[in-house]
C-alpha atoms as a PDB file:
ATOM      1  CA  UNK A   1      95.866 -96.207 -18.734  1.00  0.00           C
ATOM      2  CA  UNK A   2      96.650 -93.847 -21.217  1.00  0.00           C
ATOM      3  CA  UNK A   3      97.909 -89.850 -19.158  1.00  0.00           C
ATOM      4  CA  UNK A   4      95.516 -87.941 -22.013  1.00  0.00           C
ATOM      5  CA  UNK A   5      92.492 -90.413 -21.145  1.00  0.00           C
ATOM      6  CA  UNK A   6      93.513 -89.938 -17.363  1.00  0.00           C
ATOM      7  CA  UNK A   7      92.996 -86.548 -17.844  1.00  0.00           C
ATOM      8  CA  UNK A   8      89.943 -86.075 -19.566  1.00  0.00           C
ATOM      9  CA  UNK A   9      88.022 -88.491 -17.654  1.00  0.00           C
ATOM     10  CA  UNK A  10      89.130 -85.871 -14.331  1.00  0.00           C
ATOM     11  CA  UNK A  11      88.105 -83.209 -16.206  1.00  0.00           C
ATOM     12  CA  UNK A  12      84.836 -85.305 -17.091  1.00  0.00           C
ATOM     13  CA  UNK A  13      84.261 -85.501 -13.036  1.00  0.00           C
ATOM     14  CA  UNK A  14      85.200 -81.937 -12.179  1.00  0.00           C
ATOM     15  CA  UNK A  15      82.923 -80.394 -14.721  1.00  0.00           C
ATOM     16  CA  UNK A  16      80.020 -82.408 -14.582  1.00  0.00           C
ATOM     17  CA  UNK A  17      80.902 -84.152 -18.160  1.00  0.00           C
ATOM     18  CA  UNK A  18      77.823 -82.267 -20.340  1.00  0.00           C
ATOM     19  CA  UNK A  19      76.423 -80.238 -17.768  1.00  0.00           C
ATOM     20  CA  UNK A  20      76.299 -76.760 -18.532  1.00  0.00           C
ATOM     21  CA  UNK A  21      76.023 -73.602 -17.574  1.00  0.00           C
ATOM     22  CA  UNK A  22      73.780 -72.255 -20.059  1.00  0.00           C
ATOM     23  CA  UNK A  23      70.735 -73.061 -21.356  1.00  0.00           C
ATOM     24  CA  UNK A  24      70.724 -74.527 -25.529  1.00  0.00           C
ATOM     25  CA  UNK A  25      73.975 -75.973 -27.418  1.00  0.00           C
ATOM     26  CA  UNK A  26      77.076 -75.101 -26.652  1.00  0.00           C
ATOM     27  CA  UNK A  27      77.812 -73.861 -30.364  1.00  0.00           C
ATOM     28  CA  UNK A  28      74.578 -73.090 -32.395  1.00  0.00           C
ATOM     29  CA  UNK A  29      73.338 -75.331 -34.908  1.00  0.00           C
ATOM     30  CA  UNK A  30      72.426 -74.041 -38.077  1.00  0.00           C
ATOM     31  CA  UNK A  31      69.054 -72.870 -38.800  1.00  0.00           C
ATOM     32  CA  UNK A  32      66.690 -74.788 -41.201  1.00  0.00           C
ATOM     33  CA  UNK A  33      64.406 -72.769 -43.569  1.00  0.00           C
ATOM     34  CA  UNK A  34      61.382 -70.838 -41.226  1.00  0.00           C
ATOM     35  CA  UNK A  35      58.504 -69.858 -42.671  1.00  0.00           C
ATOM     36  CA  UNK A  36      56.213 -67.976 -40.025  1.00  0.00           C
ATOM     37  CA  UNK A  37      52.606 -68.435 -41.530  1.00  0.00           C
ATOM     38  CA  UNK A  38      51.155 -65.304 -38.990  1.00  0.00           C
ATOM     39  CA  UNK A  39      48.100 -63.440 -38.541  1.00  0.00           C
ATOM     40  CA  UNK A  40      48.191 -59.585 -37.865  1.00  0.00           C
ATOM     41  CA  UNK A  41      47.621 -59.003 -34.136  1.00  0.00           C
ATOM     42  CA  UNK A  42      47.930 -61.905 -32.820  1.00  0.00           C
ATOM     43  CA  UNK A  43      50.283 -64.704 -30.872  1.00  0.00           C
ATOM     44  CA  UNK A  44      52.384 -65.308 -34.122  1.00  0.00           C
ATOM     45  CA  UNK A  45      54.321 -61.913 -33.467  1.00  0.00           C
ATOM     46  CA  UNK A  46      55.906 -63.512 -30.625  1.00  0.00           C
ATOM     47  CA  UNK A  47      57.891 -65.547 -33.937  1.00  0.00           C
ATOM     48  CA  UNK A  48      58.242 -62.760 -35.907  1.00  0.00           C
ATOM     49  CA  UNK A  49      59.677 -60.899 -32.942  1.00  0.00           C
ATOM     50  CA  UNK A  50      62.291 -63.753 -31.602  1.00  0.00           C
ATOM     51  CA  UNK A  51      63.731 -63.616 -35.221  1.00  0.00           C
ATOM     52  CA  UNK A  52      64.530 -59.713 -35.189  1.00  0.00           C
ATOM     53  CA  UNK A  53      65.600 -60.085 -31.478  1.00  0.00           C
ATOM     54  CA  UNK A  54      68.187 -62.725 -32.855  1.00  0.00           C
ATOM     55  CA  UNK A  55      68.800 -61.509 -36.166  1.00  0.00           C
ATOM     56  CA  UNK A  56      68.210 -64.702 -37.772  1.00  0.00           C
ATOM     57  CA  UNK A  57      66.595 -64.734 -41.450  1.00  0.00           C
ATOM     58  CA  UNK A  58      62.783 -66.207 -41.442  1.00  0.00           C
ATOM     59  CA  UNK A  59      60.131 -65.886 -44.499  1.00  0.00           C
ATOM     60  CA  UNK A  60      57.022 -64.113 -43.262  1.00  0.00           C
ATOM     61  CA  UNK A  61      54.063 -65.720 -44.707  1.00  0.00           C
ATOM     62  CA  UNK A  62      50.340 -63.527 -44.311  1.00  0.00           C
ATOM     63  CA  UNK A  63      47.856 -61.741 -46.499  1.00  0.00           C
ATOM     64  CA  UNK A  64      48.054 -58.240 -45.346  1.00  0.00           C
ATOM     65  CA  UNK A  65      45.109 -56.602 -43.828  1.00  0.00           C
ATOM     66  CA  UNK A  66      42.471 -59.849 -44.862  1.00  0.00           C
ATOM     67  CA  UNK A  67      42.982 -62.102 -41.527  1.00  0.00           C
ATOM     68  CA  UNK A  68      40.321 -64.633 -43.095  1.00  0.00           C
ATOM     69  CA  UNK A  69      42.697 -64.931 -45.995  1.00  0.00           C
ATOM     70  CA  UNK A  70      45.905 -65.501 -43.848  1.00  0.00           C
ATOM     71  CA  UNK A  71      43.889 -68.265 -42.125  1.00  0.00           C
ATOM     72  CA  UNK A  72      43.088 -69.692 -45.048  1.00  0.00           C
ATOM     73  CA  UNK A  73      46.678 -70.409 -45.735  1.00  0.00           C
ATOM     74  CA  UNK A  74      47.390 -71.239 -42.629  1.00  0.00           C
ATOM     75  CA  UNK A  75      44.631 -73.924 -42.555  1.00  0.00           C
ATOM     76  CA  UNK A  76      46.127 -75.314 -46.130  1.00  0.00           C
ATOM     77  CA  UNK A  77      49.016 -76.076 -44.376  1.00  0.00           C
ATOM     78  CA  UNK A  78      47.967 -77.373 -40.920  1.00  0.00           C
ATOM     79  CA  UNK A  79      43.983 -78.733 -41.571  1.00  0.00           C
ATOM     80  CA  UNK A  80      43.802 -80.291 -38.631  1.00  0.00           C
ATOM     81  CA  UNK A  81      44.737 -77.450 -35.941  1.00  0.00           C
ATOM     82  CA  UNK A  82      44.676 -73.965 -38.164  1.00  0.00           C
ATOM     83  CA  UNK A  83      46.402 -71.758 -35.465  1.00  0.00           C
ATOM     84  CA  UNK A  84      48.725 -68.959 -35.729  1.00  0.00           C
ATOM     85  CA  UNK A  85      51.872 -69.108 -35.115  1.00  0.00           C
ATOM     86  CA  UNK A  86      52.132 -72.115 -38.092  1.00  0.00           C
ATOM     87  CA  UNK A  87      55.532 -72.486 -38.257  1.00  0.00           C
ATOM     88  CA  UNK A  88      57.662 -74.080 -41.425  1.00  0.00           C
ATOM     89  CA  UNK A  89      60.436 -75.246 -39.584  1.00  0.00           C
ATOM     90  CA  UNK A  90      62.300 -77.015 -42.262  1.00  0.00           C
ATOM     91  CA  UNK A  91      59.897 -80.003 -42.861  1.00  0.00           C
ATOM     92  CA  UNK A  92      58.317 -79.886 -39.568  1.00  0.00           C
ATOM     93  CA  UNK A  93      55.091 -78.055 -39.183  1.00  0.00           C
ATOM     94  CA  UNK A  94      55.075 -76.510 -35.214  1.00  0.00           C
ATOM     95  CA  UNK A  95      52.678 -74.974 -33.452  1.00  0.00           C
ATOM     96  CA  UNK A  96      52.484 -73.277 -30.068  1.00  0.00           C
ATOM     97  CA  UNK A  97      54.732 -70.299 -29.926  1.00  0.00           C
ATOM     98  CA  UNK A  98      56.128 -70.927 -26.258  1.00  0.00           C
ATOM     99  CA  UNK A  99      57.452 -74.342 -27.634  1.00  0.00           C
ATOM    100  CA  UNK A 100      58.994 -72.668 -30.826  1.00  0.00           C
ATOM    101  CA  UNK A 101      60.244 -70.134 -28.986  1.00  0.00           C
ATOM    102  CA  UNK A 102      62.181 -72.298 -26.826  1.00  0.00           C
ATOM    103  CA  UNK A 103      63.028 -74.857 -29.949  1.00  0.00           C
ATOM    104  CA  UNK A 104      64.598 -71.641 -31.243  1.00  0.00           C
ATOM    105  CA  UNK A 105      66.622 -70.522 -28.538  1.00  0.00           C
ATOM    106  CA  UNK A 106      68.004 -74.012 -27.923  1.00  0.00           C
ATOM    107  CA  UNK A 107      69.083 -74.540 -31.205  1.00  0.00           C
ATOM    108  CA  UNK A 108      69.671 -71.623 -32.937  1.00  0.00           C
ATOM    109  CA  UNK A 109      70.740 -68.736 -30.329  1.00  0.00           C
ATOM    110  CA  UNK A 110      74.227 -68.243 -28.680  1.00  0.00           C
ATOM    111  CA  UNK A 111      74.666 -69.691 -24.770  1.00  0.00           C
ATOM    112  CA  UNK A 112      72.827 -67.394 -22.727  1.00  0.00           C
ATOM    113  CA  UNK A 113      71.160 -65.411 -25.805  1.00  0.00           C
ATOM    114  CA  UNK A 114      67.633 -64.335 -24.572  1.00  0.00           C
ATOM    115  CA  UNK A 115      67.587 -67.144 -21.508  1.00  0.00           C
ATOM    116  CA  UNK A 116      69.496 -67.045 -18.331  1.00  0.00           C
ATOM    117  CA  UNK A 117      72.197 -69.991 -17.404  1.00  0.00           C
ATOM    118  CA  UNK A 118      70.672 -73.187 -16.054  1.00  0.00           C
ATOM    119  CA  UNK A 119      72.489 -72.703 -13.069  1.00  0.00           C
ATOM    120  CA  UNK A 120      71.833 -69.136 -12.836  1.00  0.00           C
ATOM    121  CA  UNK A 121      68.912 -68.077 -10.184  1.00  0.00           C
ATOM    122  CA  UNK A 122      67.075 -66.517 -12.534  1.00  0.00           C
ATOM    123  CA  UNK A 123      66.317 -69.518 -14.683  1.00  0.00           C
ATOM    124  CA  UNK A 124      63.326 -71.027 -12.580  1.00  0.00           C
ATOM    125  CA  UNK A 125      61.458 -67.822 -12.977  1.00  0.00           C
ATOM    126  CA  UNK A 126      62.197 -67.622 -16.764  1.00  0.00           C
ATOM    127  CA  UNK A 127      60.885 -70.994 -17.236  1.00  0.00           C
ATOM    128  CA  UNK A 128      57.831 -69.824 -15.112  1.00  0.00           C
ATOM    129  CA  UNK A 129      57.043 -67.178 -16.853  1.00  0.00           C
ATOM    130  CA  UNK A 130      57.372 -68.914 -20.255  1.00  0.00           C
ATOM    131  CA  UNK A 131      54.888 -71.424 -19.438  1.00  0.00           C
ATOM    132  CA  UNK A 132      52.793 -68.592 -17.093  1.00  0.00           C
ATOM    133  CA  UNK A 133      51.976 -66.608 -20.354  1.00  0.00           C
ATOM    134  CA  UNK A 134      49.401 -68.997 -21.853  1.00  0.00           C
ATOM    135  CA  UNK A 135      49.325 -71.537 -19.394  1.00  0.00           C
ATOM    136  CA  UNK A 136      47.709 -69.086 -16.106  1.00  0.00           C
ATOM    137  CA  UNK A 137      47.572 -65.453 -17.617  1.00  0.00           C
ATOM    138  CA  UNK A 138      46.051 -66.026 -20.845  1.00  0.00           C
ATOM    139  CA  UNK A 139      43.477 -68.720 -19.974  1.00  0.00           C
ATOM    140  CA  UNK A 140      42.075 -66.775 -16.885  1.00  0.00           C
ATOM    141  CA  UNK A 141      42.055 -63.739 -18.930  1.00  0.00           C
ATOM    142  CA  UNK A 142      39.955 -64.924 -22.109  1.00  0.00           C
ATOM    143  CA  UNK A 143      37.996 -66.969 -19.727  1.00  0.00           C
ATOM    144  CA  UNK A 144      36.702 -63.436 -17.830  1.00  0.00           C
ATOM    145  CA  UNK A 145      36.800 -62.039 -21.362  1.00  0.00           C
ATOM    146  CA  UNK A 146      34.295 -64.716 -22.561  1.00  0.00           C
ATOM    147  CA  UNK A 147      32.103 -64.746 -19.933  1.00  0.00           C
ATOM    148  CA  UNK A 148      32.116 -61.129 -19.406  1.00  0.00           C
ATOM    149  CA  UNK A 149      31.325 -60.346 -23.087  1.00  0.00           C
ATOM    150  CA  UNK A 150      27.841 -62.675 -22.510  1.00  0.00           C
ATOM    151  CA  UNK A 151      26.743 -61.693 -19.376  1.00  0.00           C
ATOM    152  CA  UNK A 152      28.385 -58.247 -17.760  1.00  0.00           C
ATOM    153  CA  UNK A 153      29.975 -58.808 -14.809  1.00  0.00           C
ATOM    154  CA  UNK A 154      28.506 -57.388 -11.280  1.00  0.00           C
ATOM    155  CA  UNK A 155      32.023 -59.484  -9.216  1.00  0.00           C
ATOM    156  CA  UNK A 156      34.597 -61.435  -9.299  1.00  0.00           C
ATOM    157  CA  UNK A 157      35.384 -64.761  -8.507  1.00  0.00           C
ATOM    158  CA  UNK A 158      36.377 -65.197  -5.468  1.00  0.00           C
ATOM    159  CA  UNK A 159      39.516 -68.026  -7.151  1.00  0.00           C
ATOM    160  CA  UNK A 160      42.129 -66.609  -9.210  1.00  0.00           C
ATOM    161  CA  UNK A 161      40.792 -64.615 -11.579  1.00  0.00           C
ATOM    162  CA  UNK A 162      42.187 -62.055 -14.483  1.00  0.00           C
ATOM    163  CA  UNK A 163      42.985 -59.539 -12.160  1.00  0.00           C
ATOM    164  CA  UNK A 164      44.676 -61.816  -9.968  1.00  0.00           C
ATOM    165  CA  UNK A 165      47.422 -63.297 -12.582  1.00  0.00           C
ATOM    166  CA  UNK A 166      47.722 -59.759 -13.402  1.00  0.00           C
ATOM    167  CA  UNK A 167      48.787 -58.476  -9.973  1.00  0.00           C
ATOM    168  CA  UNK A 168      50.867 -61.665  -9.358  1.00  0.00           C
ATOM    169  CA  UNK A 169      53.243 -60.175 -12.843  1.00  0.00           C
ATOM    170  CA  UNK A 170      52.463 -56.706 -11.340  1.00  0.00           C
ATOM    171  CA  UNK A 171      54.365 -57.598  -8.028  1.00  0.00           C
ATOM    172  CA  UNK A 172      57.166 -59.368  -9.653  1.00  0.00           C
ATOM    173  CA  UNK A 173      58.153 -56.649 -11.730  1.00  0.00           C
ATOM    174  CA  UNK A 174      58.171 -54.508  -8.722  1.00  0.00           C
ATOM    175  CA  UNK A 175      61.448 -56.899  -7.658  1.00  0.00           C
ATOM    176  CA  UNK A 176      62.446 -57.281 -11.249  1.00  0.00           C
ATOM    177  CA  UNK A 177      63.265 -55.300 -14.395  1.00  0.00           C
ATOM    178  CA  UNK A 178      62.386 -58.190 -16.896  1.00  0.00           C
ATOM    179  CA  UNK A 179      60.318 -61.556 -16.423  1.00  0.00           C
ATOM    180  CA  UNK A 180      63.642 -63.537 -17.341  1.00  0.00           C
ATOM    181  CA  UNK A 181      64.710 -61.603 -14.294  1.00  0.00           C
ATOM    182  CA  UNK A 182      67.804 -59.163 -14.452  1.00  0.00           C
ATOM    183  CA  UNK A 183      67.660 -59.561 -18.809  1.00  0.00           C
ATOM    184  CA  UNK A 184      65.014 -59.379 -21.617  1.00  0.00           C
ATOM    185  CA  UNK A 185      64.743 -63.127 -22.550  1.00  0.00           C
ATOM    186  CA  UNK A 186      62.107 -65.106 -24.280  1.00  0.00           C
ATOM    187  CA  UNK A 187      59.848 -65.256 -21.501  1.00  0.00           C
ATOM    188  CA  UNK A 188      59.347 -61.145 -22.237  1.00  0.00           C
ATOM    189  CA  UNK A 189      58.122 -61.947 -25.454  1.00  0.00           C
ATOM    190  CA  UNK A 190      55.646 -64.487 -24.500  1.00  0.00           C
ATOM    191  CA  UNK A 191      53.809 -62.026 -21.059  1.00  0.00           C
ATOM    192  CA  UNK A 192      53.567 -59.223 -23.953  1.00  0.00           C
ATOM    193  CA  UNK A 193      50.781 -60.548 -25.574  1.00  0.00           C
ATOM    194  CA  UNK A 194      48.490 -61.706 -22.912  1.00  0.00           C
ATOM    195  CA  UNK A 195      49.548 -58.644 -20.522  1.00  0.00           C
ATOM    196  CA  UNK A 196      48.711 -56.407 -23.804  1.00  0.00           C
ATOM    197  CA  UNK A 197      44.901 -58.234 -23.906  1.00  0.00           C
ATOM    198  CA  UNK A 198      44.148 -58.068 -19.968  1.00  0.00           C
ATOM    199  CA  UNK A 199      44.671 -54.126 -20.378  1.00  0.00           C
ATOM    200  CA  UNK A 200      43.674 -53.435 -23.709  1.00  0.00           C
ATOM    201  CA  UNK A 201      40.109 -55.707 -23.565  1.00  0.00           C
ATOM    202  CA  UNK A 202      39.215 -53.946 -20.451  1.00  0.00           C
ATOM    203  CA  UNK A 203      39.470 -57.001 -18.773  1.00  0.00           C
ATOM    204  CA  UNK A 204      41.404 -55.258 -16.135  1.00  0.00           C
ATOM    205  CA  UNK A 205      42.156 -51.927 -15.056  1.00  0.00           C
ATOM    206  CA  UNK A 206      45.367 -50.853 -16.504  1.00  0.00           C
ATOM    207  CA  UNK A 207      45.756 -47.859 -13.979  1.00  0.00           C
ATOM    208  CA  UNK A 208      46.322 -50.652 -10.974  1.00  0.00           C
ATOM    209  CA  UNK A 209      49.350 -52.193 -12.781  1.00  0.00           C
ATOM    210  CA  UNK A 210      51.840 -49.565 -13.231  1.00  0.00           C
ATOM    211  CA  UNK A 211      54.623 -50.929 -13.033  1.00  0.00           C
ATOM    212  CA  UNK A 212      52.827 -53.706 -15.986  1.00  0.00           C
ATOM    213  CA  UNK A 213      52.785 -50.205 -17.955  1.00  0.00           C
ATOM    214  CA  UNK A 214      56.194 -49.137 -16.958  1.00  0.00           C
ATOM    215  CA  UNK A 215      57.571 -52.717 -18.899  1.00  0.00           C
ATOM    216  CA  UNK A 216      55.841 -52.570 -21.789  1.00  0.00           C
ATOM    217  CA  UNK A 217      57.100 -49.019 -22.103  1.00  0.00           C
ATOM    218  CA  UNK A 218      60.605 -50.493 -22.114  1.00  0.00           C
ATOM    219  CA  UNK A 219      59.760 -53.635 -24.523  1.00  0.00           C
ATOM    220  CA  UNK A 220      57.772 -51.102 -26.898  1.00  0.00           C
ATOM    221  CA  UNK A 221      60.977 -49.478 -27.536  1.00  0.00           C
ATOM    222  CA  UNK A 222      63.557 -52.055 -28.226  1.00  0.00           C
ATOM    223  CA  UNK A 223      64.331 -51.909 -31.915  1.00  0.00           C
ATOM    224  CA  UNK A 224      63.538 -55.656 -32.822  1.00  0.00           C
ATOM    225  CA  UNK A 225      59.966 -54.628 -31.518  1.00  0.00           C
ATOM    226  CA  UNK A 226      59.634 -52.066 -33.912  1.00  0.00           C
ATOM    227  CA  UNK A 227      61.096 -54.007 -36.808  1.00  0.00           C
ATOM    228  CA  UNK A 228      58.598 -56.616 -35.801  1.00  0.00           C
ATOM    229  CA  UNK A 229      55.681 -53.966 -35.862  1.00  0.00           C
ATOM    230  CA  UNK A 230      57.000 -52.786 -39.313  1.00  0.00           C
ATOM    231  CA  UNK A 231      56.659 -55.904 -40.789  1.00  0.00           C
ATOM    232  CA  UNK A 232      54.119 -58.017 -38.803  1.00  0.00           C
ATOM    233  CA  UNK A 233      51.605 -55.102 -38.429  1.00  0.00           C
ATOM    234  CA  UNK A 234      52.194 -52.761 -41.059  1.00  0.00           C
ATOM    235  CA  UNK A 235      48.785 -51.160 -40.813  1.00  0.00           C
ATOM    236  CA  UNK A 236      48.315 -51.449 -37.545  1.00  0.00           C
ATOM    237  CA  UNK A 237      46.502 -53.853 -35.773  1.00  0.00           C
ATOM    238  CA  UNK A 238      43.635 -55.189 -37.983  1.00  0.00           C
ATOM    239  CA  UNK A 239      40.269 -56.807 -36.891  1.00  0.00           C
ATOM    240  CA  UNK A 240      40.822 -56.083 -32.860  1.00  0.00           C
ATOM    241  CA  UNK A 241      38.573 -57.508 -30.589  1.00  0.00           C
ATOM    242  CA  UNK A 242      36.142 -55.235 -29.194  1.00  0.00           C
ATOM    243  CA  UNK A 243      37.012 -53.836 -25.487  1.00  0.00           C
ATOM    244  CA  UNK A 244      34.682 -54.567 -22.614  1.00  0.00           C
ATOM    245  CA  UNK A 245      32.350 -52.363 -21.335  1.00  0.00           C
ATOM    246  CA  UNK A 246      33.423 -52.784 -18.182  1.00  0.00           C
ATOM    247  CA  UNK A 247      35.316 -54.807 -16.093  1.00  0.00           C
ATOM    248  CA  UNK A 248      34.587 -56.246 -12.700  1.00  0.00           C
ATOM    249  CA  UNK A 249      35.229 -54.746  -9.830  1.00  0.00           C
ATOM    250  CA  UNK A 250      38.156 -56.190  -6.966  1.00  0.00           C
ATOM    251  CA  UNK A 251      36.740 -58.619  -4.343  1.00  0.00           C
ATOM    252  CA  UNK A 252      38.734 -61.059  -1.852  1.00  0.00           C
ATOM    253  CA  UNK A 253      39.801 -64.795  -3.049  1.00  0.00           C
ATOM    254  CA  UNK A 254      40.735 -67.500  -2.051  1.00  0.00           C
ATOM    255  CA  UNK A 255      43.372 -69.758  -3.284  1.00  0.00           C
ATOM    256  CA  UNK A 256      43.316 -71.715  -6.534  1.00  0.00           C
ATOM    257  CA  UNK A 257      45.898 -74.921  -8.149  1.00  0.00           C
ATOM    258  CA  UNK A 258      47.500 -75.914 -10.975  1.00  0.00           C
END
């Protein structure tokens, strides 16, 4: 057999052949047109923010300050399920900004950009917390919101509730400076929004999360956050939904799954 093949097939076996050490391609691809169809205030930041934090070029599609009319354009494009973030992503219409977010970072973002290695120990909690944001925080915390809004609450429940997946991202960042861990990565950008709701609805106390405070303090200043602001919000947030009241008060629990 040919020395040269010899060698690269050892190599092959000593390095795993296309295992790697970080997360997306080993050289970036290049970036397809984005178009991030958004409305003002809500989950579609998360897009608009990615694209500062990587410096990559994206058209920003809304109708400032008239959320009915950036739906509307929204739902011209996507009839079936009208949700923001829309994204344009060359000819391929995505939705779900955890799954874009991730599409992005694989593709488009240097190794290690924003996401820890695969083999690094901080990659299992990154992934967690990616899928955490909308998957645990956000439903429990519209769920209390819902309910709460109807009929105002007099206790908890005594399963996980919107206080609980609060104080469970509350005690991590007591170990950790970031939800990726020991860097800002994606999953930062996806806890912002639901973390910003559970606090700013009322839904839980924000003085029994301060260390929740202390990290958005931290994310709030990073410049791609403010160029995101400056463009995706550029008169503040428009048509907020209204606080609660009041908010229940702590009980015990039990367990819950998933």
């Amino acid at each position: 057999m040919n020395r040269s093949i010899v060698c690269m097939l050892a190599a092959v076996v000593l390095t795993g052949c296309a295992t790697s050490t970080s997360t997306g391609s080993a050289k970036p691809i290049p970036m397809p047109e984005v178009t991030i169809y958004h409305l003002e205030g809500r989950r579609s930041e998360r897009i608009v923010w990615l694209m500062e934090e990587l410096q990559l070029p994206y058209r920003l599609e809304f109708r400032r300050g008239d959320l009915a009319g950036s739906m509307a354009a929204i739902r011209a494009l996507s009839p079936i399920v009208p949700m923001a973030p829309t994204v344009k992503y060359g000819d391929q219409i995505l939705v779900e900004s955890g799954a874009i977010i991730e599409t992005i970072l694989d593709r488009h973002a240097a190794a290690g950009v924003l996401r820890p290695a695969l083999d690094a120990p901080d990659y299992p909690y990154y992934v967690m917390w990616m899928h955490y944001a909308e998957g645990s925080l956000a439903a429990r915390l519209f769920s209390d919101y819902r309910a709460w809004r109807t009929n105002p609450p007099k206790q908890r429940s005594p399963l996980v509730d919107s206080e609980a997946v609060v104080q469970f991202a509350e005690e991590y960042l007591a170990k950790h400076p970031w939800f990726g861990g020991a860097e800002f990565s994606g999953a930062d950008i996806m806890m912002k929004f639901p973390l910003d709701v559970a606090t700013k609805l009322n839904i839980v106390d924000a003085a029994q999360f301060p260390k929740v405070a202390a990290w958005k303090t931290k994310v709030e200043a990073r410049p791609a956050y403010q160029r995101m602001l400056a463009k995706a919000r550029p008169d503040g947030l428009i048509g907020p939904l209204p606080a609660l009241p009041q908010h229940a008060p702590s009980g015990p629990r039990v367990g819950s799954e998933r």
